[in-house]
Protein backbone atom coordinates (compact mmCIF):
# COMPACT_ATOMS: atom_id res chain seq x y z
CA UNK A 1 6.71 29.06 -20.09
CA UNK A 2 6.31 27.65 -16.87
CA UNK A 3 9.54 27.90 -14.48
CA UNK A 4 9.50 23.89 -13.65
CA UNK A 5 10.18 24.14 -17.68
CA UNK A 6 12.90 26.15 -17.69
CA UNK A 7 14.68 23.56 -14.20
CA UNK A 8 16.90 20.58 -14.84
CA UNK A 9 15.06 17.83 -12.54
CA UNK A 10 16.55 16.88 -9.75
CA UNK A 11 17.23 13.28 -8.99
CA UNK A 12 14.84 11.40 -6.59
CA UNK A 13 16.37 9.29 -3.80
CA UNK A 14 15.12 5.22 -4.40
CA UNK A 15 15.01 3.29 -0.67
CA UNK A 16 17.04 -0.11 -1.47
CA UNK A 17 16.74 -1.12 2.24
CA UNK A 18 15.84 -0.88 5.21
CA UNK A 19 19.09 -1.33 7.76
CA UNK A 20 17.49 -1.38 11.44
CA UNK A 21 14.29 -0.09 13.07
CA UNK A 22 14.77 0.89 16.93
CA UNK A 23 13.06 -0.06 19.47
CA UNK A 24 10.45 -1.87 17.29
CA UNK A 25 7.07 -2.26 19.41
CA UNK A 26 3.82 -3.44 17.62
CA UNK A 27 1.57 -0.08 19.43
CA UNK A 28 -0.56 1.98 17.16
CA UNK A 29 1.29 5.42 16.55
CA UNK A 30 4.46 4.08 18.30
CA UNK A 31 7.67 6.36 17.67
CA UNK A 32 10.61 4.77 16.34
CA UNK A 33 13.75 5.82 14.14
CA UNK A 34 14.37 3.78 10.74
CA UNK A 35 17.90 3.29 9.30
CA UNK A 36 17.54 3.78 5.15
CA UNK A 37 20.19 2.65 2.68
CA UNK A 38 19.40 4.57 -0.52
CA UNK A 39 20.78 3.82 -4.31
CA UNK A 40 23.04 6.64 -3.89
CA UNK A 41 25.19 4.50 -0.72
CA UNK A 42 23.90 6.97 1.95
CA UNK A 43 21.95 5.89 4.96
CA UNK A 44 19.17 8.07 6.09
CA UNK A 45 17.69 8.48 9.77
CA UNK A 46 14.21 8.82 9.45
CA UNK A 47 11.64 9.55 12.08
CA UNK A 48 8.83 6.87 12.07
CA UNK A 49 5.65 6.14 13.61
CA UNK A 50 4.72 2.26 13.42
CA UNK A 51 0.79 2.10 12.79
CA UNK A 52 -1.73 -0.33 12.49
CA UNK A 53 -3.75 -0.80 9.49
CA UNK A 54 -7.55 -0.89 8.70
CA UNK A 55 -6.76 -4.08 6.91
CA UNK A 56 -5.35 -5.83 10.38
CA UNK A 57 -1.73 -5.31 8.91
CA UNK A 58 1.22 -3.48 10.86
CA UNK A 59 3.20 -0.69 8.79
CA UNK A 60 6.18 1.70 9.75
CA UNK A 61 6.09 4.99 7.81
CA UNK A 62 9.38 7.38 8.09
CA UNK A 63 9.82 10.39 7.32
CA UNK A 64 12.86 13.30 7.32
CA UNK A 65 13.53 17.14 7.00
CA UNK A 66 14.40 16.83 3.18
CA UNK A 67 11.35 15.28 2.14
CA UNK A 68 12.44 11.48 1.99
CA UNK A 69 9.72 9.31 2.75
CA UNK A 70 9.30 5.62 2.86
CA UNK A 71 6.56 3.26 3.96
CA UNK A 72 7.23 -0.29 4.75
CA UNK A 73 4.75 -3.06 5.16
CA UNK A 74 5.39 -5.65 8.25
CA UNK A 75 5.12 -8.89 8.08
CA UNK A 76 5.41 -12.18 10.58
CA UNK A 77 8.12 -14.60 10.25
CA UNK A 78 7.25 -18.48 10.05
């Protein structure tokens, strides 16, 4: 048997929103922190690099020491 068999899964972390983004500038491979509220009522601090997209579109993709990542799509206000 394999030993991921034999482990009681652990429960993955959903994003439900993101709070703020700090000093938000629209330059490819900016650095920024993003503010995460999860389903489990935490808020995360993730390191994030705001990058712009093959497609012409701007996205900010964070990232923290215990693995949580999340990717969020910009878009303009009307």
């Amino acid at each position: 048997m394999s030993w991921y068999k034999r482990r009681t899964p652990t429960k993955e972390l959903t994003p439900i929103e993101v709070v703020e983004v700090t000093d938000l500038q629209l330059i490819d491979n900016h650095e920024t922190h993003m503010f995460v509220k999860c389903d489990d009522g935490e808020t995360y601090d993730l390191s994030a690099k705001v990058q712009y997209t093959m497609k012409g579109t701007w996205t900010i993709h964070g990232l923290n020491p215990h693995g949580l990542s999340v990717l969020v799509d910009l878009e303009e206000e009307e």
